[in-house]
Protein backbone atom coordinates (compact mmCIF):
# COMPACT_ATOMS: atom_id res chain seq x y z
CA UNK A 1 141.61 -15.24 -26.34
CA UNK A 2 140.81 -18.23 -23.99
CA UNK A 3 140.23 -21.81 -25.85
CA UNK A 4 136.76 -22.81 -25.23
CA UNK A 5 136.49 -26.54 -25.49
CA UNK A 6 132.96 -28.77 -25.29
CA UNK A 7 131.41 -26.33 -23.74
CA UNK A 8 133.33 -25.31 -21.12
CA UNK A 9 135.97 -22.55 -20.42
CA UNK A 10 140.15 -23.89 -20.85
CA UNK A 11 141.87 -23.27 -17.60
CA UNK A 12 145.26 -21.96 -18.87
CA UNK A 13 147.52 -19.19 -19.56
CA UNK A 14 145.43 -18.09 -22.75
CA UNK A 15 142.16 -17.73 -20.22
CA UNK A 16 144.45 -15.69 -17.42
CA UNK A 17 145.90 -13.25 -20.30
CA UNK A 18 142.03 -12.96 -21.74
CA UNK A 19 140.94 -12.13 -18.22
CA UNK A 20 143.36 -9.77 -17.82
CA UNK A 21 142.35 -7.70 -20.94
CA UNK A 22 138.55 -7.92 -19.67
CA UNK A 23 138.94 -6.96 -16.37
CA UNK A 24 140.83 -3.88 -17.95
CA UNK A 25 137.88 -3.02 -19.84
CA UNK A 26 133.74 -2.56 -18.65
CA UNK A 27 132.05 -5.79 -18.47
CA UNK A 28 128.79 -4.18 -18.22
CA UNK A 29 127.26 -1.75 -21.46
CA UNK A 30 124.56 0.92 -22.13
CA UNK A 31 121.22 -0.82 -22.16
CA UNK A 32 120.83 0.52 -25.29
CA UNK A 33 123.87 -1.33 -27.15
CA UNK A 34 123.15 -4.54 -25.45
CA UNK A 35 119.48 -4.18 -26.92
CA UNK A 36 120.93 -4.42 -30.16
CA UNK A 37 120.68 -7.96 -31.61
CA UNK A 38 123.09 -9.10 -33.72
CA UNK A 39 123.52 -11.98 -36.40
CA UNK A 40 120.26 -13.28 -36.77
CA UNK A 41 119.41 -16.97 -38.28
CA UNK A 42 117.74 -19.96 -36.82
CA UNK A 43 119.58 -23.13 -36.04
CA UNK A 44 118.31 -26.35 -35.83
CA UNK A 45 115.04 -27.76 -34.37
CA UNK A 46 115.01 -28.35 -30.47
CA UNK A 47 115.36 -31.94 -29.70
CA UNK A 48 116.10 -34.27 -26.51
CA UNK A 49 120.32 -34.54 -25.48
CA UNK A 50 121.73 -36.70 -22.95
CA UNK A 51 122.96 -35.97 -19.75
CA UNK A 52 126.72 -37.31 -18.35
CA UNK A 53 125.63 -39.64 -15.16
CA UNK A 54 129.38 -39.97 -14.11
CA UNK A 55 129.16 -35.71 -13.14
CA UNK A 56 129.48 -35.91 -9.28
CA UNK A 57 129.89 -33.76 -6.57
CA UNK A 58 129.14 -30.62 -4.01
CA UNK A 59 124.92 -30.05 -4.53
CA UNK A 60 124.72 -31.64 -8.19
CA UNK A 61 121.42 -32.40 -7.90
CA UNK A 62 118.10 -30.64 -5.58
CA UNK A 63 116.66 -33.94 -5.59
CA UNK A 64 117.07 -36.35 -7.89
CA UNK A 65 115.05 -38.98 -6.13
CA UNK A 66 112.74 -37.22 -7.76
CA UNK A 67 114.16 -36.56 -11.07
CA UNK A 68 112.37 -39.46 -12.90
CA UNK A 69 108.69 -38.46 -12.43
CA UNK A 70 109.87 -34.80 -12.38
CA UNK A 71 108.46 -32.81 -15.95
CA UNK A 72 110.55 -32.54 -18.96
CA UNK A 73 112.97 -29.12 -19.31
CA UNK A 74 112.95 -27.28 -22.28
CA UNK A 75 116.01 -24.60 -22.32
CA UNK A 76 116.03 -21.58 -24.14
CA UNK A 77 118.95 -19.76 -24.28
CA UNK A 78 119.44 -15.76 -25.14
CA UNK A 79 123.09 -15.57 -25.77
CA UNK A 80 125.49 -12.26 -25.12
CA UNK A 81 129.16 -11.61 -25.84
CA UNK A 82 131.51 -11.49 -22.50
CA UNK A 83 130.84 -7.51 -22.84
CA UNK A 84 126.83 -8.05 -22.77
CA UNK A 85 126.27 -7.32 -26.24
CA UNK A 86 123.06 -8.89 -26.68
CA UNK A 87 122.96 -11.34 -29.61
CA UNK A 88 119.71 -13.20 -30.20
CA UNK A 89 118.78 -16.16 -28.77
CA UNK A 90 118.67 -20.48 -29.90
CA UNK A 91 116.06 -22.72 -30.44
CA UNK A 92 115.03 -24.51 -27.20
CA UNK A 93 116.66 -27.63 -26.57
CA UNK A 94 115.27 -30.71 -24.43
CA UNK A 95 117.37 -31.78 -21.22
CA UNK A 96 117.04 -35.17 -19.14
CA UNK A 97 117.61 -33.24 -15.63
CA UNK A 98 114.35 -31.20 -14.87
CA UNK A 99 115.79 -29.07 -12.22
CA UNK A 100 116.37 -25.81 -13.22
CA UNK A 101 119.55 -24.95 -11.60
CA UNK A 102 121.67 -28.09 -13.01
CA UNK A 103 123.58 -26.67 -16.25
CA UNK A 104 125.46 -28.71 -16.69
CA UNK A 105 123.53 -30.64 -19.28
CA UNK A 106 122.19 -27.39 -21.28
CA UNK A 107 125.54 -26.76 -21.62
CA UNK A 108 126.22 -30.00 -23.36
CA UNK A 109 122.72 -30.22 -25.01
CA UNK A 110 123.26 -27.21 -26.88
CA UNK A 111 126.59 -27.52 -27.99
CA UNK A 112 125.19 -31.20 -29.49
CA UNK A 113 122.95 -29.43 -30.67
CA UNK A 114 123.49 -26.18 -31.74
CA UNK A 115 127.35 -26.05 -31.94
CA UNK A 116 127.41 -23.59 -29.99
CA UNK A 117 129.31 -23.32 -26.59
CA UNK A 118 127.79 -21.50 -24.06
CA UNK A 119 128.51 -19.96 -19.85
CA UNK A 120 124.92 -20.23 -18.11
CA UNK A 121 124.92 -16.93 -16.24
CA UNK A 122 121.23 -16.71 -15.08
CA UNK A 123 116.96 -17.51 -15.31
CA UNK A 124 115.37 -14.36 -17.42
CA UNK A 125 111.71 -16.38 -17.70
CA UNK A 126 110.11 -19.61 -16.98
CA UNK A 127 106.36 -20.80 -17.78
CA UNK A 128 105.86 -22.87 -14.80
CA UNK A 129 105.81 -21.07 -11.21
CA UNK A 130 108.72 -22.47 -9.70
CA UNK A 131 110.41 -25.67 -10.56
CA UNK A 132 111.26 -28.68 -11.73
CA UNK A 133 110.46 -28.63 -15.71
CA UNK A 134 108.74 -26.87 -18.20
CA UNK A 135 110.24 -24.11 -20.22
CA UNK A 136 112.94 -22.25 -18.89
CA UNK A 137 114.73 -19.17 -20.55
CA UNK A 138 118.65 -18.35 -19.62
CA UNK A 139 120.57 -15.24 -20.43
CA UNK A 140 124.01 -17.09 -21.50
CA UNK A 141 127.28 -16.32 -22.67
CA UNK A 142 129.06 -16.96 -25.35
CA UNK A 143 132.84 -15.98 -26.58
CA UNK A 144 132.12 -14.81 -30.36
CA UNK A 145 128.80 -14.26 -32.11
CA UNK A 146 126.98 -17.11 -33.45
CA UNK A 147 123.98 -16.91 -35.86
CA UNK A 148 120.59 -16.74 -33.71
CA UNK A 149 117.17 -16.17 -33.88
CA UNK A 150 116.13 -12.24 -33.14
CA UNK A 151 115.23 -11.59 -29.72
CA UNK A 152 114.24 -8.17 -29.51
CA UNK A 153 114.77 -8.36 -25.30
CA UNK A 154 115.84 -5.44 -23.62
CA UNK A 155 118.53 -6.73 -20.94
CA UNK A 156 118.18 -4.72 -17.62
CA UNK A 157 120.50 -4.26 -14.28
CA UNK A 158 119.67 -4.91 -10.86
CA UNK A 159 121.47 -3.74 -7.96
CA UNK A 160 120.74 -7.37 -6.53
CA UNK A 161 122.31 -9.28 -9.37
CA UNK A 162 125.03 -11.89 -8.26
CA UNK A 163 128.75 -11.27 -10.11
CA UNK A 164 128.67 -14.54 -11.48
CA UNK A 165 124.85 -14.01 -13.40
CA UNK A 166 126.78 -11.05 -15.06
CA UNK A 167 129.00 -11.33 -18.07
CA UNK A 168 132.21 -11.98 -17.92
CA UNK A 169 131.91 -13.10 -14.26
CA UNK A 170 132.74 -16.74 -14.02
CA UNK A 171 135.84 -15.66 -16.09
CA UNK A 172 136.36 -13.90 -13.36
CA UNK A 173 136.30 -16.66 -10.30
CA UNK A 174 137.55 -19.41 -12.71
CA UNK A 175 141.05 -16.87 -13.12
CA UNK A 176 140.89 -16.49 -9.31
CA UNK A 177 140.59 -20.41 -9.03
CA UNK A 178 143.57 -20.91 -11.59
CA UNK A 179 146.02 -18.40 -9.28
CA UNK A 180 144.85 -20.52 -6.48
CA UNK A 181 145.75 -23.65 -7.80
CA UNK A 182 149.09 -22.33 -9.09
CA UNK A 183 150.09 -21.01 -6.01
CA UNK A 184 149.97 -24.68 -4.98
CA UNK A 185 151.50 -25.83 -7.36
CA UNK A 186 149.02 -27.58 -9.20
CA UNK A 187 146.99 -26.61 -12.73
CA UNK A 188 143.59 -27.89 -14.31
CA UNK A 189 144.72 -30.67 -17.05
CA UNK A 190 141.27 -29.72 -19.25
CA UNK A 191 138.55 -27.09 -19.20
CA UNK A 192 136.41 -26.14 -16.57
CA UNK A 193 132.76 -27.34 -16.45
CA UNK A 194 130.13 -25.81 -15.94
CA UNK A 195 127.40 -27.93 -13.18
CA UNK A 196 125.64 -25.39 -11.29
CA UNK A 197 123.98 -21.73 -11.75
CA UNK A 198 121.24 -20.33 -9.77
CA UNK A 199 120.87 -17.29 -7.09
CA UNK A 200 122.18 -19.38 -4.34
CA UNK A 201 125.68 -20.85 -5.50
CA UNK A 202 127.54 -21.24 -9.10
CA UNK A 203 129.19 -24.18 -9.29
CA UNK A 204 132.20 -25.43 -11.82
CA UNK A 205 134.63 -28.66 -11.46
CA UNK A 206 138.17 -28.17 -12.38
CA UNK A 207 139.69 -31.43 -13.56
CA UNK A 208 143.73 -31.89 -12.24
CA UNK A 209 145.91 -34.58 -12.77
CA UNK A 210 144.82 -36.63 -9.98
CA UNK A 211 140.59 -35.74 -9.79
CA UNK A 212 138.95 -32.60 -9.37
CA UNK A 213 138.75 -29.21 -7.88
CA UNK A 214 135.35 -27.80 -7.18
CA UNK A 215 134.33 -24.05 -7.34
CA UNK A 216 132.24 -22.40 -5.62
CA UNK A 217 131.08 -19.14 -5.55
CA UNK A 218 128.02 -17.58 -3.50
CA UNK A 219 125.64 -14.31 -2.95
CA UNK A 220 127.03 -11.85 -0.31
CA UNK A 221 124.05 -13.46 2.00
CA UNK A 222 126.40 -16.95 2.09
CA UNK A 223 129.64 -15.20 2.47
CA UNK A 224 130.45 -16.87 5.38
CA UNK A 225 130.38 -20.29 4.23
CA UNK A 226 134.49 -20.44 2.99
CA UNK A 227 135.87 -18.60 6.45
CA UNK A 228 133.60 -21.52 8.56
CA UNK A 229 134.66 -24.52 6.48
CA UNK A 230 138.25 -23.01 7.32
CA UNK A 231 137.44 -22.48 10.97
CA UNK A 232 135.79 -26.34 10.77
CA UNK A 233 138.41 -27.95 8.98
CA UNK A 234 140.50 -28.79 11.99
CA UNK A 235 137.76 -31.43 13.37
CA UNK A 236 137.44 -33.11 10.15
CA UNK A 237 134.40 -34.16 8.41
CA UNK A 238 134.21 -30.76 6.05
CA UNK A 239 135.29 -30.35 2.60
CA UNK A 240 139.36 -29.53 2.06
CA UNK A 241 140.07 -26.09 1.11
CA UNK A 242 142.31 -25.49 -1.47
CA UNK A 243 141.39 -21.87 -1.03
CA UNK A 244 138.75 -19.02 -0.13
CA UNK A 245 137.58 -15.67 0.12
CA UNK A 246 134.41 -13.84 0.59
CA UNK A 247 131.80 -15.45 -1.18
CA UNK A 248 134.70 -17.89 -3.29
CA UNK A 249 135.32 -21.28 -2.52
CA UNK A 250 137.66 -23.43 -3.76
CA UNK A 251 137.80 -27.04 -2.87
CA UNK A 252 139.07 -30.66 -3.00
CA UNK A 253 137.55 -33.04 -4.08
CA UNK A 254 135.22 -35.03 -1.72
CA UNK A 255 136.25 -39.17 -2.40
CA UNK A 256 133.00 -40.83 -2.86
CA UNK A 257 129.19 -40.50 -3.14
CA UNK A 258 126.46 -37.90 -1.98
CA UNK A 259 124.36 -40.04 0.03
CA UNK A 260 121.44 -39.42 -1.12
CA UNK A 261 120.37 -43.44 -0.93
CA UNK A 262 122.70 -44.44 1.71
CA UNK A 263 122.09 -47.23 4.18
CA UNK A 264 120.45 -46.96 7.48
CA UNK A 265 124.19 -47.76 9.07
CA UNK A 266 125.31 -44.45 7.00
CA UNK A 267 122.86 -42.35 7.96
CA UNK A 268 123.37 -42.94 11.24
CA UNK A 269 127.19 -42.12 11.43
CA UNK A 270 126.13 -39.08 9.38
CA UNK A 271 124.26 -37.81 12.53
CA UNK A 272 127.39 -38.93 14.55
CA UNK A 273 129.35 -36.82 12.10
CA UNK A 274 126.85 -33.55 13.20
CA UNK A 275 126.65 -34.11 16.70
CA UNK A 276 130.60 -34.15 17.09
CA UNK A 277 130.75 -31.70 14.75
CA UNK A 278 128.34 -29.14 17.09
CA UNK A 279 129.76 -30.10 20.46
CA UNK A 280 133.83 -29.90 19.29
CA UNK A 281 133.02 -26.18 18.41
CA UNK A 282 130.67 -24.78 20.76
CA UNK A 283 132.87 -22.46 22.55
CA UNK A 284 133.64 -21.15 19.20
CA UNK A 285 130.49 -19.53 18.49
CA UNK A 286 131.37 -16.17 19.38
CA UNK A 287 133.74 -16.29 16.77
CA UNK A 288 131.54 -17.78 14.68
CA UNK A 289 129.11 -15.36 14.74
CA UNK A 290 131.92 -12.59 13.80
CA UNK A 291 132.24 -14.47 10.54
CA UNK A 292 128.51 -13.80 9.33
CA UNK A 293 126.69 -16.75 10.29
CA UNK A 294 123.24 -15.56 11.04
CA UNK A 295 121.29 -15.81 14.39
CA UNK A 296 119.11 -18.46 14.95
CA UNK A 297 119.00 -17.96 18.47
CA UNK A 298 115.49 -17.53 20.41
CA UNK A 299 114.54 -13.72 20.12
CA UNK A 300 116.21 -13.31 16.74
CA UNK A 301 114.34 -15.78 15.66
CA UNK A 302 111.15 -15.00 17.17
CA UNK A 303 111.43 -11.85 15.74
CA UNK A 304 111.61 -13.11 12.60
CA UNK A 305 109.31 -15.76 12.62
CA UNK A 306 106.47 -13.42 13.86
CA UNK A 307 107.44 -11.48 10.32
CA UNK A 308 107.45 -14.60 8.46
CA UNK A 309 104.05 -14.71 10.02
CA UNK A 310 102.42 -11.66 9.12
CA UNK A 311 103.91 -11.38 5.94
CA UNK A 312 102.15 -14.60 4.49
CA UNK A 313 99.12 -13.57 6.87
CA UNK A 314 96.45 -13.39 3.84
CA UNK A 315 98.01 -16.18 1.87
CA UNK A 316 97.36 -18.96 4.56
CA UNK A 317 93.89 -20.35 5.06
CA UNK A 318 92.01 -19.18 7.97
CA UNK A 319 92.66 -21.94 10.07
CA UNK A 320 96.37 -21.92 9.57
CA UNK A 321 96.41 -18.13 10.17
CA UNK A 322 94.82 -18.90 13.58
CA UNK A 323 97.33 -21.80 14.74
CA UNK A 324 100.09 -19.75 13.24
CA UNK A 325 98.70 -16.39 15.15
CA UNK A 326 98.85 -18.39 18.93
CA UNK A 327 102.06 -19.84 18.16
CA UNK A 328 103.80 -16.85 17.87
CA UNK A 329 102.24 -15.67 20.62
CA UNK A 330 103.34 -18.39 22.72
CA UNK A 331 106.94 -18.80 21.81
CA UNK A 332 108.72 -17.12 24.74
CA UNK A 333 106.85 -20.45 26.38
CA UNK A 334 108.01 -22.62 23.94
CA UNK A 335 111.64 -21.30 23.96
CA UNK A 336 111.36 -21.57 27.54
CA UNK A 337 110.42 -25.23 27.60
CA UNK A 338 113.27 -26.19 24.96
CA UNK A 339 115.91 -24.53 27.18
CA UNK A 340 114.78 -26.90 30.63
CA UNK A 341 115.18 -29.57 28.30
CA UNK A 342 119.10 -29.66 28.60
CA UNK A 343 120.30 -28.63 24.87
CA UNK A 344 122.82 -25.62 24.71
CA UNK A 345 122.74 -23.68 21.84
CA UNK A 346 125.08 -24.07 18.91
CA UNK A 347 126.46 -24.67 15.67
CA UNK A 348 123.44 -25.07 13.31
CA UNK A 349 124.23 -26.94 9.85
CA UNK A 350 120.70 -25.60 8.61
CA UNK A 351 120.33 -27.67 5.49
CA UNK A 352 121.53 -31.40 6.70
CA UNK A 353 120.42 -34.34 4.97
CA UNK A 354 121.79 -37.19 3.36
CA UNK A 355 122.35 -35.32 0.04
CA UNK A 356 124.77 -33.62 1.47
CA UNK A 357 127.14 -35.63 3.02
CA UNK A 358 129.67 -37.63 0.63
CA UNK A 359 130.36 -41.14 1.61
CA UNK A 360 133.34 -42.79 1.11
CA UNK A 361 133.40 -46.45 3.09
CA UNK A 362 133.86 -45.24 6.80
CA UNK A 363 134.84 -41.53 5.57
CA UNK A 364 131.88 -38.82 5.64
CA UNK A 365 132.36 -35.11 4.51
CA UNK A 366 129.07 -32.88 5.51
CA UNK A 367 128.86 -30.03 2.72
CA UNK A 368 127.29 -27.29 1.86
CA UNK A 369 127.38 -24.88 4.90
CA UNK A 370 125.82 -21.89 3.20
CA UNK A 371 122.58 -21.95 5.28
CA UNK A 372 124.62 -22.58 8.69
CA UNK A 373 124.05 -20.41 11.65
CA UNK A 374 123.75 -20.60 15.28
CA UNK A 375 120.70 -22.00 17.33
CA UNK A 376 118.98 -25.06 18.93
CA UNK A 377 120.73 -27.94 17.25
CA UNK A 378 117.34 -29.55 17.14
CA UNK A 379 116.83 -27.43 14.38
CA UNK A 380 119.10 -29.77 11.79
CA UNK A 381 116.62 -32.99 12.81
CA UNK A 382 113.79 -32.50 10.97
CA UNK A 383 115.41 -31.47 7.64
CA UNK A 384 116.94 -34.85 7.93
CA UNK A 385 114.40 -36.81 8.81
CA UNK A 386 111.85 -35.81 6.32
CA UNK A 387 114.02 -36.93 3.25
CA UNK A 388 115.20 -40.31 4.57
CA UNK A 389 112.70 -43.41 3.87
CA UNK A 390 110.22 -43.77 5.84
CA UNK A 391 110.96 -46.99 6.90
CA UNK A 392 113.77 -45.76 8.63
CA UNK A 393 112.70 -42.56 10.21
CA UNK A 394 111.52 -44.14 13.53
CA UNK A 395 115.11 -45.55 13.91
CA UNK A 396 116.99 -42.34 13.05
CA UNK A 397 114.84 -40.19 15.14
CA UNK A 398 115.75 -42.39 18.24
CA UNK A 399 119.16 -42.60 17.15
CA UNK A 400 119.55 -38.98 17.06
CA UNK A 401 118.01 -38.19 20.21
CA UNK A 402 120.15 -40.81 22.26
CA UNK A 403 123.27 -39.52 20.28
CA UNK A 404 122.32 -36.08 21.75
CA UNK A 405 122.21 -37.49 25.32
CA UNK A 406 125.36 -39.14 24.73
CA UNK A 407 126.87 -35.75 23.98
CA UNK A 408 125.07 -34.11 27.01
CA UNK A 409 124.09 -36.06 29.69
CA UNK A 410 121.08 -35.54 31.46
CA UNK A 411 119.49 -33.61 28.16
CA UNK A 412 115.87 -34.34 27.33
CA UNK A 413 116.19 -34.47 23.64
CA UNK A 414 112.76 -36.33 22.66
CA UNK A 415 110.98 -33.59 24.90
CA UNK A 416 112.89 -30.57 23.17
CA UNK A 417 112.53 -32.41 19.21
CA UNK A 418 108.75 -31.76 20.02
CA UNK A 419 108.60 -28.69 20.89
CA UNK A 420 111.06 -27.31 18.43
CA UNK A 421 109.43 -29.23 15.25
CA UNK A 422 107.42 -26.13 14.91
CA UNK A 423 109.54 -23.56 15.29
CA UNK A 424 112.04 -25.41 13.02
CA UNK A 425 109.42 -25.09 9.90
CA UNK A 426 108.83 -21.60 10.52
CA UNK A 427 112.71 -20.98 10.43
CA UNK A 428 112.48 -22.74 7.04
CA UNK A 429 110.00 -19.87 5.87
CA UNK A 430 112.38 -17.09 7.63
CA UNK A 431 115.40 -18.24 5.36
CA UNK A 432 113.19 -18.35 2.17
CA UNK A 433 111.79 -14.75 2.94
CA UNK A 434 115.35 -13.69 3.05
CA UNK A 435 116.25 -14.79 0.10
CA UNK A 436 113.48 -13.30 -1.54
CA UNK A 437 114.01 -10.16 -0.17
CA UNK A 438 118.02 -10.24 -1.22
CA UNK A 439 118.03 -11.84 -5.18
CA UNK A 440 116.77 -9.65 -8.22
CA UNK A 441 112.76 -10.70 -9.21
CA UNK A 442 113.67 -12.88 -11.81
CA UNK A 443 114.85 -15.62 -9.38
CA UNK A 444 112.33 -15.80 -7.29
CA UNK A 445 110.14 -18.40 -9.08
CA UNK A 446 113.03 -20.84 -7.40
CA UNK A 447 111.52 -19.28 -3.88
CA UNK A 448 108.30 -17.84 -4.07
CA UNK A 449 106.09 -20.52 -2.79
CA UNK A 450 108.68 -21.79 -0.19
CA UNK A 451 107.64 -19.81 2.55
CA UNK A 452 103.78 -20.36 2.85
CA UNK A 453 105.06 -24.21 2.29
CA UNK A 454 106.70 -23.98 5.37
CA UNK A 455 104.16 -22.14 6.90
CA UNK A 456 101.37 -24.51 6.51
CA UNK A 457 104.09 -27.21 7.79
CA UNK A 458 104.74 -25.09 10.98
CA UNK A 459 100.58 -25.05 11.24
CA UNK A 460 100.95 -28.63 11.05
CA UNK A 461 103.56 -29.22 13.72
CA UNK A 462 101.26 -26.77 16.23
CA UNK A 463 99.01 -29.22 16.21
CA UNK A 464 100.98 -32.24 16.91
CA UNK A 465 102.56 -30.65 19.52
């Protein structure tokens, strides 16, 4: 059987001839065994662990600018065998990092704790409705029963479950990562760990001799996000693949910081970075779209929108409803105005800010292209201007405009950044819907107040303009 070490899964032969005798045999059981609990005593009391500050990398952290006035995380964890025999569960244990996707320190806390070394697969419960903090139960894996409290939970299926929430499945992409590697010729020089789980990405980093690999695996919905960093790579400024498939990812590392507090001088080659980015590959976007990216393009996206709309109808104040109600109505205007204003349609990053570019001196590498799609490229600006300081907003928002012009002369990009700010927010509720509509209930505290937030923003936007 594979070595499991602090917590985390041993990259080596042991863990390829393990995976070979799983995937041989059913992953998933009758509800009815998996009911059964098994081994039943309580451990030790809950109590606060540390987190590891020097973790780095692809989306470690939603926002932690916000982390330090964020509510405290307690995490619960029901633990299962690799075959989803259900075993009981451990006493809740106290985490520094209140965001509910970061693992990385439960997975640490409780083995300080508890002794106990665990595989995060997925959220079952959590008190608060949606995050950061509070208390937060995890169905988790572990490789051999361990004494636990009795949890008399009845573990269902759902046909929208991701692979890696299910037993046994990051087994599954860390093997595929470690025949990846080899085929380089290189090999992990420690165990995997664990940084990220939620319905949106699971994320591991797989130490080498000289830094780290990063894994990355992703719902069916952000399948396309491997085949476009591969179509990207040859302008630079994406992540280097060491290897992908549908819905896996597995990458270099990214030398230097997420720049989530960089400099005004950063953030402004970081909208360089985009803008080249968008222009080098806009007569690739037929073949862009063949890869999956979705269609942010004026009537798919009025379409949508006007669902987004009517969906949310009852749960937006009256007044909101009405500004909401005449701007869908007057969209083929609106569209209309953006297009006189110069700005072709193209690649759309949909999720750029400064989180998400690494910084390294004069080096920047934009990540995370799950949400990417094609569209105005007005819709990236407000996304990054809303989570820069405010001080500098004024100066980025004029930089970014005259960058545009630079890249198309004769464009009227402050004219078309007003009357896309709108329609931008409302696109923000469109993705959230869909990812409601495409992850199992149980995730959808992460989501579920997302889209009438960006509803009431769109509202707002109306009436500036």
């Amino acid at each position: 059987m594979a070595r499991r070490r602090s917590g985390l899964v041993q990259v080596d032969e042991q863990l390829v001839a393990f995976l070979g005798l799983a995937l041989a045999s059913t992953v998933e059981v009758p509800q009815q065994r998996r009911s059964e609990p098994i081994c039943l005593m309580p451990l030790r009391r809950a109590q606060r662990v540390g987190i590891d500050r020097s973790v780095t990398g692809p989306r470690l952290s939603e926002a932690p600018e916000q982390t330090a006035a964020a509510p405290e995380r307690w995490a619960e964890l029901v633990l299962v065998t690799p075959h989803g025999v259900l075993l009981g569960k451990l006493p809740p244990v106290l985490v520094d990092v209140p965001w509910w996707a970061e693992v990385a320190s439960v997975v640490r806390g409780v083995r300080e704790l508890h002794g106990v070394d665990v595989i995060v697969l997925r959220l079952l419960h959590a008190e608060r409705g949606g995050p950061p903090g509070g208390r937060v139960t995890y169905l988790a894996e572990v490789a051999t029963p361990v004494d636990c409290e009795r949890c008399p939970l009845a573990l269902d299926e759902h046909p929208r479950r991701n692979s890696y929430a299910r037993p046994g499945g990051p087994e599954r992409d860390l093997a595929w990562a470690t025949g990846i590697l080899a085929a380089r010729g290189l090999a992990a020089v420690g165990p995997a760990e664990q940084i990220k789980t939620w319905n949106l990405s699971s994320l591991w980093r797989l130490p080498l001799r000289d830094g780290h690999a990063w894994l990355k695996v992703v719902p069916s919905f952000f399948a396309h996000e491997g085949p476009l960093i591969a179509a990207l790579e040859r302008h630079g400024g994406v992540p280097r693949l060491l290897g992908c498939e549908r819905g896996r990812v597995l990458m270099a590392e990214s030398p230097g910081n997420d720049g989530f507090h960089a400099m005004l001088a950063e953030r402004r080659r970081m909208i360089e970075l985009l803008v080249r980015l968008v222009s080098s590959c806009r007569a690739e976007l037929p073949a862009l779209l063949e890869l999956g990216l979705p269609d942010f393009r004026a009537r798919p996206l009025s379409e949508a929108i006007a669902n987004s709309v009517e969906r949310h109808a009852s749960e937006l104040d009256r007044q909101d409803a009405r500004t909401l109600s005449r701007f869908v109505a007057g969209l083929d205007a609106r569209w209309r105005r953006l297009s006189e204003c110069g700005l072709p349609d193209g690649l759309v990053h949909g999720d750029f800010h400064s989180g998400n570019v690494r910084v390294a001196g004069e080096r920047l590498t934009l990540l995370d292209w799950g949400d990417a799609g094609i569209g105005h490229p007005l819709l990236d600006e407000s996304a990054f201007l809303e989570r820069v300081p405010e001080q500098q907003r004024s100066a980025l928002r004029e930089h970014l405009q005259a960058t545009w012009r630079r890249a198309v002369p004769g464009c009227e990009a402050a004219r078309a950044a007003v009357s896309i700010e709108p329609i931008a927010a409302a696109r923000q509720a469109v993705i959230y819907d869909r990812f409601l509509d495409q992850i199992e209930p149980s995730e959808h505290p992460y989501h579920r107040d997302d889209p009438v937030r960006w509803l009431r923003r769109a509202a707002r936007a109306c009436e500036r303009g």
